[in-house]
C-alpha atoms as a PDB file:
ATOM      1  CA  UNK A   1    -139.800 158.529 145.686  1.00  0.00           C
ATOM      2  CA  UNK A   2    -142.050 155.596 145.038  1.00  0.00           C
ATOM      3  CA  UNK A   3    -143.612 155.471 141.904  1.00  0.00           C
ATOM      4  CA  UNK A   4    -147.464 155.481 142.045  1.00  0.00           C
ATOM      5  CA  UNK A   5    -149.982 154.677 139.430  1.00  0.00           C
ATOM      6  CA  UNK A   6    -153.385 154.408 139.305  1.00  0.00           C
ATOM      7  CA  UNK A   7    -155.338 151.166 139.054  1.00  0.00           C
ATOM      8  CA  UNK A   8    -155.943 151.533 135.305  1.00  0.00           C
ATOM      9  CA  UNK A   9    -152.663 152.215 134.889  1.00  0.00           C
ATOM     10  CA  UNK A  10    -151.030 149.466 136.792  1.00  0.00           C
ATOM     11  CA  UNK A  11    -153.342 147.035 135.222  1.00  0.00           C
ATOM     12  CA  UNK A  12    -151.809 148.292 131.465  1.00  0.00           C
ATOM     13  CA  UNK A  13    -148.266 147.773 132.608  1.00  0.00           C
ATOM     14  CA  UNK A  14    -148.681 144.352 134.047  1.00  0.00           C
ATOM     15  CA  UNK A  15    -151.589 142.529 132.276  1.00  0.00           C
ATOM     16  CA  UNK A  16    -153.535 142.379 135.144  1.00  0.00           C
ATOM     17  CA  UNK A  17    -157.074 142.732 135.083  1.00  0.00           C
ATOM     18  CA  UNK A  18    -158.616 145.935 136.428  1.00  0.00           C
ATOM     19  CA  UNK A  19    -160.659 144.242 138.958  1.00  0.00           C
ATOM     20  CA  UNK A  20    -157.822 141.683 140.237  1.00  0.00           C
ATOM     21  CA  UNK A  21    -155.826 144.702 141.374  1.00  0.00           C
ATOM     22  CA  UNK A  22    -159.001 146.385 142.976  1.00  0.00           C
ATOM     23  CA  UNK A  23    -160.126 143.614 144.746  1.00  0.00           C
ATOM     24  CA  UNK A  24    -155.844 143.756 145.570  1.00  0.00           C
ATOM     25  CA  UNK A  25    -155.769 147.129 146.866  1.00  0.00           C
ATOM     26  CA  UNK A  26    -159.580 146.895 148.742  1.00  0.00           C
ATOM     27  CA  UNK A  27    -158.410 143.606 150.760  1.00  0.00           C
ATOM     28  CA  UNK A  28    -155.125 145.933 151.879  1.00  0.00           C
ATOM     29  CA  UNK A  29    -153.020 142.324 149.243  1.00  0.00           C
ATOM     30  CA  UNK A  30    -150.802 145.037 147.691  1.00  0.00           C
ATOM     31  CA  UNK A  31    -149.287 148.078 148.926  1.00  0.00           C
ATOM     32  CA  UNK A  32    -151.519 151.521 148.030  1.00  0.00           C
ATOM     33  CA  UNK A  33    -153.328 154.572 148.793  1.00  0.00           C
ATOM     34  CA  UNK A  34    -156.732 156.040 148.194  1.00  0.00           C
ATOM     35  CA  UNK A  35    -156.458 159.744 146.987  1.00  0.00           C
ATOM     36  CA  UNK A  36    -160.254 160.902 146.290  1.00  0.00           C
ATOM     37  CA  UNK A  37    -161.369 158.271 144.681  1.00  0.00           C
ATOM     38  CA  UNK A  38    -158.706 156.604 143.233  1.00  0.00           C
ATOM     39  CA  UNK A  39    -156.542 154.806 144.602  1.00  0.00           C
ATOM     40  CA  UNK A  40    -152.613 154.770 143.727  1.00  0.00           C
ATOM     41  CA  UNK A  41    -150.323 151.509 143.770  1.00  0.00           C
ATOM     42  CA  UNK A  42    -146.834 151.483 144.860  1.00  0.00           C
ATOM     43  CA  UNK A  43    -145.565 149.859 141.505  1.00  0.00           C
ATOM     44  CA  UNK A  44    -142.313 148.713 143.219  1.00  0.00           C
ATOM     45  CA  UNK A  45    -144.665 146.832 145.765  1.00  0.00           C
ATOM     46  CA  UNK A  46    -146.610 145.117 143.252  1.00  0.00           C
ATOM     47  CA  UNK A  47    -143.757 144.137 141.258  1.00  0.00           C
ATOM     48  CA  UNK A  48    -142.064 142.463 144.609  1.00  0.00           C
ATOM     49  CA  UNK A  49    -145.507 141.063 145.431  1.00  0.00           C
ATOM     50  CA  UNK A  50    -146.141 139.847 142.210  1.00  0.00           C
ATOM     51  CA  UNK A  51    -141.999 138.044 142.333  1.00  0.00           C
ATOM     52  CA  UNK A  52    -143.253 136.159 145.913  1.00  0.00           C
ATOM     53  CA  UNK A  53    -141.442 138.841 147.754  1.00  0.00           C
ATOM     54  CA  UNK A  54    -143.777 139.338 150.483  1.00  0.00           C
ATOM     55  CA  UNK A  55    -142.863 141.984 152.806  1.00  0.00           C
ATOM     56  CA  UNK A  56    -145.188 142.849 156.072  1.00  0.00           C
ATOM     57  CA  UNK A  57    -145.889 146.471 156.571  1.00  0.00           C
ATOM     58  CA  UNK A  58    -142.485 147.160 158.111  1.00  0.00           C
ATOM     59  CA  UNK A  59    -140.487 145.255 155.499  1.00  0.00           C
ATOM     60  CA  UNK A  60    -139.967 142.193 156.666  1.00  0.00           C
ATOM     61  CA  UNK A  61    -139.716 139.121 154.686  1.00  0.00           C
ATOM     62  CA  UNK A  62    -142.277 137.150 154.952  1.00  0.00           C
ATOM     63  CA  UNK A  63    -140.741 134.326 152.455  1.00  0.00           C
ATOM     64  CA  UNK A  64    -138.535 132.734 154.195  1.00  0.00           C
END
């Protein structure tokens, strides 16, 4: 199971700023959902995205 966490949340674990990983997750950058009004990043996504792994939606490698 993927593990989720909100904006705030992700943005306490990495460093990133609040609004970098909003802006992220409104252009469709990182991997998340909304749920109400919040919306929940797939931290294993992030953490690939943020190594330069980019993966398309079916998991392809994009980096090579």
């Amino acid at each position: 199971m993927p593990r989720m966490l909100t904006i705030k949340e992700a943005a306490q674990e990495t460093g990133l700023s609040y609004n970098c990983l909003r802006q992220w997750c409104l252009s469709g950058t990182i991997a998340c959902v909304k749920a109400g009004s919040k919306f929940l990043i797939n931290m294993d996504k992030l953490k690939s995205f943020l190594n330069g792994e980019m993966q398309d939606e079916a998991g392809v490698d994009k980096t090579s």
